[in-house]
Protein backbone atom coordinates (compact mmCIF):
# COMPACT_ATOMS: atom_id res chain seq x y z
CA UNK A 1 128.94 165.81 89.06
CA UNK A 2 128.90 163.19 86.56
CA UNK A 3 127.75 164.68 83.13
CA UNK A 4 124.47 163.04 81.62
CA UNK A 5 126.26 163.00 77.91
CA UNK A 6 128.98 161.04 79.41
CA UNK A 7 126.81 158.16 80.60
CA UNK A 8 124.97 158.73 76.99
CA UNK A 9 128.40 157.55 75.47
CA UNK A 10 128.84 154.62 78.08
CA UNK A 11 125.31 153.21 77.96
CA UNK A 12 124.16 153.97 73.98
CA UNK A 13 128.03 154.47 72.30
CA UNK A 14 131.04 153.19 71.90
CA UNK A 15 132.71 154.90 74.70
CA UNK A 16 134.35 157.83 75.56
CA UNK A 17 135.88 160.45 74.97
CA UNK A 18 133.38 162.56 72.97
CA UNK A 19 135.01 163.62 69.98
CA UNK A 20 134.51 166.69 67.61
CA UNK A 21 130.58 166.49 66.22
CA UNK A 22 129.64 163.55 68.85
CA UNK A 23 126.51 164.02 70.49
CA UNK A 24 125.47 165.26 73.61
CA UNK A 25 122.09 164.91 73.84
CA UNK A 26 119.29 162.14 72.61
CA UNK A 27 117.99 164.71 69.95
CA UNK A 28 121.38 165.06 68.60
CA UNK A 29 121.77 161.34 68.84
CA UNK A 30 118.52 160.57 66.73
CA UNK A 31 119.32 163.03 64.71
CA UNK A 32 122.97 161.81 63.73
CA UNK A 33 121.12 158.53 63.03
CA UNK A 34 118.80 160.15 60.59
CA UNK A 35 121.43 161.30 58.60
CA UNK A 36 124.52 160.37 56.44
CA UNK A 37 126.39 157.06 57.86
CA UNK A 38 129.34 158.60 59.27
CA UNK A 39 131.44 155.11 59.84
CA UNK A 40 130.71 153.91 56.55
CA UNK A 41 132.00 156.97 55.09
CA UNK A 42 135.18 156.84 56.91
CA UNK A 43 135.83 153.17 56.50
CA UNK A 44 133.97 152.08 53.11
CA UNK A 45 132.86 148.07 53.16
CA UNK A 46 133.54 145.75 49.95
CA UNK A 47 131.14 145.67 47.94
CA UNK A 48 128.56 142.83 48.02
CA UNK A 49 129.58 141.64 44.61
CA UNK A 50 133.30 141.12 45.40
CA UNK A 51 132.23 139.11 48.58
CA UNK A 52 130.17 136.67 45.92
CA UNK A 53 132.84 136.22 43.61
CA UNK A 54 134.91 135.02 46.30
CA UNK A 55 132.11 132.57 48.01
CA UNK A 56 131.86 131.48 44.41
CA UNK A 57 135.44 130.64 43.89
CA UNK A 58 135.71 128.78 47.36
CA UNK A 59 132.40 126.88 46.61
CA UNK A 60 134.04 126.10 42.64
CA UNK A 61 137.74 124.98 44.47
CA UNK A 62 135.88 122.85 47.43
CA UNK A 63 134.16 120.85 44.43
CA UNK A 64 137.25 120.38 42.58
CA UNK A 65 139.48 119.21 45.72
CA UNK A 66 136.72 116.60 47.01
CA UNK A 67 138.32 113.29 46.57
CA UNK A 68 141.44 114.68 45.81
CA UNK A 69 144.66 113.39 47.61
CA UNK A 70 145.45 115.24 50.62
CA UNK A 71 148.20 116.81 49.13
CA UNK A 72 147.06 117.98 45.44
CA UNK A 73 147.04 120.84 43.59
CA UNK A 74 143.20 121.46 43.89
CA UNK A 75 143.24 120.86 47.83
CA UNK A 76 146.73 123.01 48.50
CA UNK A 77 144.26 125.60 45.91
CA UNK A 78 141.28 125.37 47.87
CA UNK A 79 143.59 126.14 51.38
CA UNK A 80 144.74 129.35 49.84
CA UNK A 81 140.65 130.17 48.49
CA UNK A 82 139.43 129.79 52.70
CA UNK A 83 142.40 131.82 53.95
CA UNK A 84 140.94 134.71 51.32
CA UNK A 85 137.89 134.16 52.77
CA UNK A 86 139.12 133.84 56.58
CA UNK A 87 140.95 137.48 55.59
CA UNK A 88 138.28 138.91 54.09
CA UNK A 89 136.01 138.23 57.62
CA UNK A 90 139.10 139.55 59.79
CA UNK A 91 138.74 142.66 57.68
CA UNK A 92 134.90 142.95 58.24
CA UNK A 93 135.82 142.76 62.05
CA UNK A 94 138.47 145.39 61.40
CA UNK A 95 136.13 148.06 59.67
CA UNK A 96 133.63 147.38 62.63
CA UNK A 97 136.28 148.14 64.91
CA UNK A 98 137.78 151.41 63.22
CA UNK A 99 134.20 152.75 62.93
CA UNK A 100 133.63 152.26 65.93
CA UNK A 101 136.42 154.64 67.38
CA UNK A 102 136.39 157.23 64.85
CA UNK A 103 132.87 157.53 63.66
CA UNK A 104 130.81 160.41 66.09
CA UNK A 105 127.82 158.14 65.04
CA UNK A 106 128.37 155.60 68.52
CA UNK A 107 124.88 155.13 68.82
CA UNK A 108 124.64 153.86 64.91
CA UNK A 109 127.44 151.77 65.21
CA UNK A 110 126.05 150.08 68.79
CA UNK A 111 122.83 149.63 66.95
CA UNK A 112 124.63 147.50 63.93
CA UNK A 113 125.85 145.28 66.11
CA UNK A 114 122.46 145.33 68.09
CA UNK A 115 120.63 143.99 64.86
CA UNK A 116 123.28 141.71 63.53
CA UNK A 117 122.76 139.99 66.88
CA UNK A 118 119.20 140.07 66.40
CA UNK A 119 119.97 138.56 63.00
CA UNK A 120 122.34 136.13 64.22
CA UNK A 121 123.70 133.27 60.66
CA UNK A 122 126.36 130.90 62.02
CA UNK A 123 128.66 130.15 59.31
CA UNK A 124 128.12 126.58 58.35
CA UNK A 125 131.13 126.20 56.69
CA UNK A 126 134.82 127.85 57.00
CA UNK A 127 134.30 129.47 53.55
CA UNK A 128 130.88 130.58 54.35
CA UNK A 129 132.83 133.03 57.16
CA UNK A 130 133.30 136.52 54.89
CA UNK A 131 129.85 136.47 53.70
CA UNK A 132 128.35 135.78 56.74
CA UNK A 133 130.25 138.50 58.62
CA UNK A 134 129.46 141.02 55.56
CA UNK A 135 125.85 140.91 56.19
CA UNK A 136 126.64 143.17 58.72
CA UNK A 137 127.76 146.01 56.08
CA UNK A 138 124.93 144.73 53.03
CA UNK A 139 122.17 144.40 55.20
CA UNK A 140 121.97 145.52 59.17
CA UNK A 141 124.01 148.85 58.06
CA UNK A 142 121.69 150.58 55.39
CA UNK A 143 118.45 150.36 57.81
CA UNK A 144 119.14 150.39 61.51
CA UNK A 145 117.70 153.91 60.83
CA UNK A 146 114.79 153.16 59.19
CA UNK A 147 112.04 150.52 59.49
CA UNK A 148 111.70 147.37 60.73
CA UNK A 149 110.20 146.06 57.45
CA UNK A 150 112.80 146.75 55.42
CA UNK A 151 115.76 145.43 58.03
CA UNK A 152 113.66 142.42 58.27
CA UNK A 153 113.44 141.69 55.01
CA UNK A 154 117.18 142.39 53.94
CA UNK A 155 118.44 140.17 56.87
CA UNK A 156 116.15 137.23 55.72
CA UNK A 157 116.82 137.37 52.47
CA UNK A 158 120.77 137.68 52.72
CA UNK A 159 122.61 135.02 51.20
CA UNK A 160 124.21 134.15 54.67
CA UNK A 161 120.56 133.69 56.40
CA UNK A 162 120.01 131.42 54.04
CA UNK A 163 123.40 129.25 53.83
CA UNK A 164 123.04 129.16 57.77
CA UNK A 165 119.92 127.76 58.22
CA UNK A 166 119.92 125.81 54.69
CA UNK A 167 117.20 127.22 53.14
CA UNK A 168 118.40 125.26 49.63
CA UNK A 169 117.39 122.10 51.54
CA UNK A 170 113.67 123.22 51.57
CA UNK A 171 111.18 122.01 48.86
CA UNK A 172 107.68 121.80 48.78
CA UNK A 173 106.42 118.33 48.81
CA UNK A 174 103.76 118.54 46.07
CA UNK A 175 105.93 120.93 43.81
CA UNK A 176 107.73 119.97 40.69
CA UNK A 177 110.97 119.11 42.17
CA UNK A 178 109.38 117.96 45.77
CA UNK A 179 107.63 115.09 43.32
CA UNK A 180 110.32 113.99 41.17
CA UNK A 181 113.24 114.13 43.54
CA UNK A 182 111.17 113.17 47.16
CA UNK A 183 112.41 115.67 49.36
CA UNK A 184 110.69 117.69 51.57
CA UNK A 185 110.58 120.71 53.60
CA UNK A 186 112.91 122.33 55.92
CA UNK A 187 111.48 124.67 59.24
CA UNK A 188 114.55 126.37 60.00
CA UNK A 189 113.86 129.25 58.39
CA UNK A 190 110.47 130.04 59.39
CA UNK A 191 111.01 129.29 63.22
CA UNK A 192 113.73 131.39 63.59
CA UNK A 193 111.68 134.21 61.52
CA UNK A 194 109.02 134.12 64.37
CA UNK A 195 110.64 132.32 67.24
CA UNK A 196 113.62 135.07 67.32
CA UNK A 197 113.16 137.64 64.76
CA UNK A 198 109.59 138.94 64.91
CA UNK A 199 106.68 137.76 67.18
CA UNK A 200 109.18 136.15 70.19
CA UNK A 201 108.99 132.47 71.56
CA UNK A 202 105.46 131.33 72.63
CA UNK A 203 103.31 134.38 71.53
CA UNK A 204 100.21 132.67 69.94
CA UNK A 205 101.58 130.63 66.64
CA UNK A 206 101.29 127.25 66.23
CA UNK A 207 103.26 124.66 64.74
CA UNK A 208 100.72 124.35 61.84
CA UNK A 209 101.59 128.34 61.39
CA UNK A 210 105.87 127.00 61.30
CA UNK A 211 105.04 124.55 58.76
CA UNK A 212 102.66 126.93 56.65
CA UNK A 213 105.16 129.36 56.47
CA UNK A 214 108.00 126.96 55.68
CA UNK A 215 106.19 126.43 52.46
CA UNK A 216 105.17 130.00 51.53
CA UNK A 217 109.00 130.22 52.04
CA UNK A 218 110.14 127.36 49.51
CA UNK A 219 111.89 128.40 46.68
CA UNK A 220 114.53 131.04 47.93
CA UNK A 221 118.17 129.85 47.99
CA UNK A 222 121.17 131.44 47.22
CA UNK A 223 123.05 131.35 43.76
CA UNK A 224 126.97 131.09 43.85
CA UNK A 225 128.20 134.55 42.49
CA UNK A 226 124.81 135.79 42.20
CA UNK A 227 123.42 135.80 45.54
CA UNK A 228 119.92 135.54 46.31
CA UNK A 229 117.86 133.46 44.03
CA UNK A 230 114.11 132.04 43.69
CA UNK A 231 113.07 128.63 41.77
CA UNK A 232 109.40 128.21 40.94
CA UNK A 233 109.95 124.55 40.45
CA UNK A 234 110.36 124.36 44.41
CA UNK A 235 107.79 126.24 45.50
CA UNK A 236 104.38 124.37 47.36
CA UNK A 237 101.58 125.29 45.09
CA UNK A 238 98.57 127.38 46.50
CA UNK A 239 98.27 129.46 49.03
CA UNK A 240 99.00 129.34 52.45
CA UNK A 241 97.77 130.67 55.68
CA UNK A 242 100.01 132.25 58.48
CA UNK A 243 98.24 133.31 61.40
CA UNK A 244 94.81 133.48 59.93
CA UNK A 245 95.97 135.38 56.71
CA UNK A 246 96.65 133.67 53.17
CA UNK A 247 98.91 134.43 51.10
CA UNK A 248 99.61 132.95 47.37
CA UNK A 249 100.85 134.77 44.31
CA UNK A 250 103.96 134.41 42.49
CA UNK A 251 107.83 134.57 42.99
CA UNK A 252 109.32 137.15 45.86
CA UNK A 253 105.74 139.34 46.34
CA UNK A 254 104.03 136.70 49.14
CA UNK A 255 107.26 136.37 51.04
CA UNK A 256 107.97 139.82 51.11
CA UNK A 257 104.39 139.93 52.33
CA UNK A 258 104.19 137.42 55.05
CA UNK A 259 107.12 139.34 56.27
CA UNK A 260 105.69 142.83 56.75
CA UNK A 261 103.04 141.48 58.36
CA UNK A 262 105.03 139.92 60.50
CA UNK A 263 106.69 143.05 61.39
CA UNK A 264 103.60 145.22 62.20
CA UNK A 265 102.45 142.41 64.41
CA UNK A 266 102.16 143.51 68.39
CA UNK A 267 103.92 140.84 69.80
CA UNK A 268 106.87 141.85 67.30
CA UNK A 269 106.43 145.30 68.67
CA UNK A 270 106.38 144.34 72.10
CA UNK A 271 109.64 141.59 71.36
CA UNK A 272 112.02 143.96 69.90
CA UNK A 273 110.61 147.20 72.21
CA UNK A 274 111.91 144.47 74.99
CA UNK A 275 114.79 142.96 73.68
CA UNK A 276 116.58 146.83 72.99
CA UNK A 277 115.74 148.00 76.96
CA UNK A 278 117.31 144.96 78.10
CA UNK A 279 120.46 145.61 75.61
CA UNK A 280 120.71 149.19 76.79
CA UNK A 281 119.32 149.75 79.83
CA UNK A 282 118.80 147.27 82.09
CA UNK A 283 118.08 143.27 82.32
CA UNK A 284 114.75 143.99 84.03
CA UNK A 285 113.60 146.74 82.29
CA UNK A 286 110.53 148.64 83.06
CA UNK A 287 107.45 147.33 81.23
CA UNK A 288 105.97 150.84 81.12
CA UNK A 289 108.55 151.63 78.74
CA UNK A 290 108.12 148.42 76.96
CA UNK A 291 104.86 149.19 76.09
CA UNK A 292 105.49 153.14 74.86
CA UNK A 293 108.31 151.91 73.13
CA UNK A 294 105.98 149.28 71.57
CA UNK A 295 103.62 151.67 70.64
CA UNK A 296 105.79 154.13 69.07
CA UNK A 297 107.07 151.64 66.90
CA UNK A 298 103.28 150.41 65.91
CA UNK A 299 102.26 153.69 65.30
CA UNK A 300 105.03 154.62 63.05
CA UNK A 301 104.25 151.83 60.80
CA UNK A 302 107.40 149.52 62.42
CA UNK A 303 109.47 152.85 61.60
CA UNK A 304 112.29 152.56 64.25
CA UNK A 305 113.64 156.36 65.06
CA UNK A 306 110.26 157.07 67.07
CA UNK A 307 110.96 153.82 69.29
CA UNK A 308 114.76 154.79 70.22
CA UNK A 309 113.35 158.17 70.76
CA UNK A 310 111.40 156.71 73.66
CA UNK A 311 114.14 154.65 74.84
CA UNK A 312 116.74 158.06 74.83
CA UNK A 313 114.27 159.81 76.17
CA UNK A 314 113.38 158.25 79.39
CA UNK A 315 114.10 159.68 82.74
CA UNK A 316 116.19 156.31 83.20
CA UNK A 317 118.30 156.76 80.27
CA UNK A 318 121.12 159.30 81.32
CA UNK A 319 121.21 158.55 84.97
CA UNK A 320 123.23 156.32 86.83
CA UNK A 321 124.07 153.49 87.60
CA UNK A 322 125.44 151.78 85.18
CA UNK A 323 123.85 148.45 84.92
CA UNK A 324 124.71 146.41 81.78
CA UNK A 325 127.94 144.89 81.51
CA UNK A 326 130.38 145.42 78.72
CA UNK A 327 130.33 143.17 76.38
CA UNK A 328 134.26 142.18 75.22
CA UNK A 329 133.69 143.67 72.00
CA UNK A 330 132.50 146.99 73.78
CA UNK A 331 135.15 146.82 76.22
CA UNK A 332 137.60 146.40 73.40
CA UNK A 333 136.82 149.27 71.47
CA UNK A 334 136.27 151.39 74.58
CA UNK A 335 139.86 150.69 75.80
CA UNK A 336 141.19 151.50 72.22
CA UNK A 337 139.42 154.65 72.70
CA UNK A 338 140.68 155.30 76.04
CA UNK A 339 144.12 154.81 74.60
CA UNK A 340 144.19 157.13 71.64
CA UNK A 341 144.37 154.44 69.50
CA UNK A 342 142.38 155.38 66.19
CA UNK A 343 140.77 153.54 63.51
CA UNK A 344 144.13 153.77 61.05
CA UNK A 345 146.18 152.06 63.60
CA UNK A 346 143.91 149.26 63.94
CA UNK A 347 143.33 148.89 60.18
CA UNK A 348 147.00 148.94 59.71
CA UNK A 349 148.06 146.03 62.06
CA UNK A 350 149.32 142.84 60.70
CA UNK A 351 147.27 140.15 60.63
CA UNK A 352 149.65 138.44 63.68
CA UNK A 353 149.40 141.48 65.74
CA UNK A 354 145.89 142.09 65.38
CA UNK A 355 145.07 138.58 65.72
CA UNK A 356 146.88 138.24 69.23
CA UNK A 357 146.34 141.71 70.40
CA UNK A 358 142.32 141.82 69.69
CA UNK A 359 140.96 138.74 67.85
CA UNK A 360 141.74 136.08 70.04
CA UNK A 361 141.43 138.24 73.50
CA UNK A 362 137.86 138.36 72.36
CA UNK A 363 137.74 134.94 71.70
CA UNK A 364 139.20 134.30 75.30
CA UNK A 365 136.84 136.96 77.04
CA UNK A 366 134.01 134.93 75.66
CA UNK A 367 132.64 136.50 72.58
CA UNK A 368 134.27 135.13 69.56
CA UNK A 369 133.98 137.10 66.48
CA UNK A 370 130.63 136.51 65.21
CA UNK A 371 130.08 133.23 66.22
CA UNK A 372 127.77 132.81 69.26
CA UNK A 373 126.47 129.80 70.71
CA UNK A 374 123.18 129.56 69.45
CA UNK A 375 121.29 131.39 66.84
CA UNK A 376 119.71 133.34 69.29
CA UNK A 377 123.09 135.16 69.68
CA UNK A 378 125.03 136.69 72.92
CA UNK A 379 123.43 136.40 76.43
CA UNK A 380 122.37 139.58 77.63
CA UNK A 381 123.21 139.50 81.63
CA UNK A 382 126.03 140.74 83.31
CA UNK A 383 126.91 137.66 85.04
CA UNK A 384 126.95 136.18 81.64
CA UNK A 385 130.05 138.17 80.99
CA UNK A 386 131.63 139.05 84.29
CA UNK A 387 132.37 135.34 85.27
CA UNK A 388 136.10 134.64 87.05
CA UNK A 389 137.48 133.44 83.54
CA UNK A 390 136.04 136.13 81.65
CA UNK A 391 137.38 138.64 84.02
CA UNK A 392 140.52 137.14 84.33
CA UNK A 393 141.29 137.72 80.37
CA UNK A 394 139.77 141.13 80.39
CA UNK A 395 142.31 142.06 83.90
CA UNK A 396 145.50 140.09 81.17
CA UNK A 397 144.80 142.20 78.54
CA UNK A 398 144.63 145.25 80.21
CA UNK A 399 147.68 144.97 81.92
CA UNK A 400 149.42 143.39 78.90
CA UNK A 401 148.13 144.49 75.32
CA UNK A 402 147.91 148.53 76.06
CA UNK A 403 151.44 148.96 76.44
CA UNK A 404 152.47 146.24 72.89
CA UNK A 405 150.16 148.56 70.95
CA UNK A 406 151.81 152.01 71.85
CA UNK A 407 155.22 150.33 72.28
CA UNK A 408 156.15 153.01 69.53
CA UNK A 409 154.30 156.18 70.82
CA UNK A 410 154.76 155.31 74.43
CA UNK A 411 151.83 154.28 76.36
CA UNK A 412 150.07 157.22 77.37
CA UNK A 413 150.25 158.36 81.30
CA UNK A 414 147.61 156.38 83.43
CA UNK A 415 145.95 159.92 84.26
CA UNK A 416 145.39 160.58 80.29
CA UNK A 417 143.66 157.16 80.02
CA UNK A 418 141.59 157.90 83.33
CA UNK A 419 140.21 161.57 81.59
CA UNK A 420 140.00 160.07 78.41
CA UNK A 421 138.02 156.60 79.04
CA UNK A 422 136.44 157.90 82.35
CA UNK A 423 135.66 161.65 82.14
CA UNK A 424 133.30 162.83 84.89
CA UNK A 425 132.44 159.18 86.05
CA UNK A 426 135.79 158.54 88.08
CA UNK A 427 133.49 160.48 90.54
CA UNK A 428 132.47 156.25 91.37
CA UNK A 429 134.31 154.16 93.31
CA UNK A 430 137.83 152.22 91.38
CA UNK A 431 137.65 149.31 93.85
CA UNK A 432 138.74 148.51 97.51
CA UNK A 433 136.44 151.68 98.28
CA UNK A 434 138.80 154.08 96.88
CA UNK A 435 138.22 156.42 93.85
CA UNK A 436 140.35 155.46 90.82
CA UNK A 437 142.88 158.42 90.92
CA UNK A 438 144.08 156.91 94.22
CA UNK A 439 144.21 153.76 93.22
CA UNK A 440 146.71 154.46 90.01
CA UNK A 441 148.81 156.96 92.50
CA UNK A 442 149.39 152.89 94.15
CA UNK A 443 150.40 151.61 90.90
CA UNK A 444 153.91 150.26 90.76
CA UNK A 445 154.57 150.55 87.29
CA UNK A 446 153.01 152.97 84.18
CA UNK A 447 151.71 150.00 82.79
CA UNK A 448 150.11 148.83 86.11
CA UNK A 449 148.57 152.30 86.46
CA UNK A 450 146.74 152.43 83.07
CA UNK A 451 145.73 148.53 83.84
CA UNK A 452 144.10 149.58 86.33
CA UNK A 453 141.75 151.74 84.61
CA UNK A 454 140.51 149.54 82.21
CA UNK A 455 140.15 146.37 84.63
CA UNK A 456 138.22 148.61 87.09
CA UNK A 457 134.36 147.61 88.16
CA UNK A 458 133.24 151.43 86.54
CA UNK A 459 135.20 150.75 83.22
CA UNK A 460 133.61 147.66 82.66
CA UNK A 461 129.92 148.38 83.27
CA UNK A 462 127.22 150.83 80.61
């Protein structure tokens, strides 16, 4: 019989097996998530300052090396400034990783990369890349438990939100600067607030609404070493109206405003109740649950506990089948899992190792480190992800990569991997209609055999 807590740790974690203090239930589950953040305890991000300094000295050594001779001091200086940066993103995707296999917290850590999908900045520039992937850590981490205001607010006003979609570049016409220097407005900003992070695409705004909150939105920028910054000389004067509401008032307090009310809207509630029953449970999900999941959230003052408590709680929730595809990131840390590989090992690799054992795999399976397509982030559907070339990689690496990274312990016996990454659902069918135990017994090598496991149809699904 296949046990409800394992399909809990398939469909809302980060995979099996269930260590010591994982949960086994959704109340145990929400109430991991209302507590202490296990990962970050374990594996403890830099801290937002020291990811500043370090966009400030890239920005400071890109202005001295323009117009510089291809070979100068200042450009060979600015090379070695981006590959801090580009080291300081590999080790954001390293902490997500090593969380993810040692903290009990799965459902906390599937949630943070929920959200900074939600939230997806695309790095505009190569030293952009370590503060974009740390928004993760500064501002998707400290409220996935708590309410939608305040995640919706911190992800907004992070300094990589802002780079992305070049908030800088926006000034009110008619204010001081708009006047003397004749630039204008820019809408990125504002679409992608209510297009993709609150109300959803075509719910009832207009254009006029875009443009009037483009201009309540004037003034915030980012400051190199400092972060996030506001200038009153860019700001539209007066007050502006956003879906029948005005707002005016000075510095931070209107846009801070705008953006709660945003977030208590219903066709936020009903976007976001949506978009986290397709992540978890199903591409079509049911609209009754939708809408209690909706309502939860409204009633709870966009608090976000009491709308994952609907979601765990459905009679849909623990049963099978599995559904959803796994992601390459997922399937990644799962197999890592699977292997006994912990979150040491993987912060201890080399930066060749780990960029040809995991980094570019991912990249090859389709999901490059944090750097989707669009700003909408990754597609949701399982053909999306099971297509022949994506396959193919994910069938190379497990058949390849397993035994390179226990080349020292040995790989562990194809049976170990099976329990392990598989528990109680090896009960469904491995492929060729035969149940995975029978299909490893086939297996002509060790490393064939454990291949296997974590190429077959079951393995690969949540």
């Amino acid at each position: 019989m296949i046990d409800p807590a394992e399909i809990a740790a398939f469909r809302f974690g980060t995979g099996l097996p269930l260590g010591q203090g994982a949960p086994r239930n959704p109340r145990a589950m929400l109430a991991l998530l209302a507590g202490p953040d296990a990962g970050l305890a374990l594996w403890p991000a830099p801290p937002p300052q020291e990811v500043l300094d370090l966009h400030a000295r890239c920005a400071a050594g890109r202005r001295l090396a323009r117009g510089t001779p291809p070979r100068s001091a200042e450009r060979k200086a600015f090379a070695l400034l981006v590959k801090e940066v580009l080291a300081q993103q590999t080790l954001f995707l390293k902490l997500q990783i090593a969380r993810a296999i040692d903290s009990p917290d799965g459902f906390r850590e599937r949630l943070v990369r929920f959200w900074g999908d939600h939230f997806t900045t695309l790095a505009r520039l190569r030293d952009h890349r370590g503060l974009t992937a740390s928004r993760f850590d500064h501002a998707i981490r400290p409220h996935v438990g708590g309410r939608f205001i305040d995640l919706l607010q911190a992800a907004e006003l992070h300094p990589s939100m802002l780079l992305a979609l070049d908030q800088m570049a926006s000034v009110g016409p008619n204010s001081r600067i708009g006047q003397r220097k004749g630039v204008g407005l820019n809408e990125n900003l504002a679409r992608e607030m209510m297009e993709l992070h609150t109300l959803g695409v075509g719910t009832g705004y207009s254009q006029d609404d875009v443009r009037q909150l483009a201009e309540l939105l004037t003034g915030l920028g980012v400051r190199e070493g400092e972060g996030l910054a506001f200038t009153p000389g860019r700001v539209e004067p007066g007050a502006e109206i956003v879906l029948g509401q005005s707002y005016a008032g000075e510095g931070l307090a209107p846009i801070l405003q705008v953006m709660a009310d945003l977030a208590r809207r219903p066709e936020t509630a009903r976007h976001l109740a949506r978009k986290l029953a397709v992540h978890f449970l199903s591409d079509t999900p049911d609209e009754g649950l939708v809408d209690r999941m909706a309502t939860a959230y409204l009633d709870a003052d966009t608090a976000m506990r009491p709308m994952l408590r609907v979601l765990l709680t459905d009679p849909s929730a623990l049963r099978p089948p599995l559904r959803k595809a796994r992601q390459p990131f997922d399937f990644l840390v799962a197999s890592l899992r699977a292997l006994g590989v912990t979150g040491a090992e993987v912060m201890a690799l080399g930066p060749k190792p780990f960029r040809r054992m995991i980094r570019e795999p991912l990249a090859v399976m389709g999901q490059d480190w944090d750097a989707p397509r669009g700003p909408d982030g990754w597609p949701e559907s399982a053909e999306s992800w099971i297509t022949p070339q994506g396959l193919a990689a994910r069938i190379g690496w497990a058949m390849d990569v397993p035994g390179r990274l226990r080349r020292e312990t040995g790989l562990p016996p194809a049976e170990q991997v099976l329990a392990q990454g598989l528990g109680t659902l090896t009960a469904m069918q491995g492929g060729d209609g035969l149940p995975l135990p029978a299909l490893i017994r086939r297996a002509e090598t060790p490393r064939e055999a454990v291949g296997i496991v974590l190429a077959s149809p079951v393995f690969n699904r949540r």
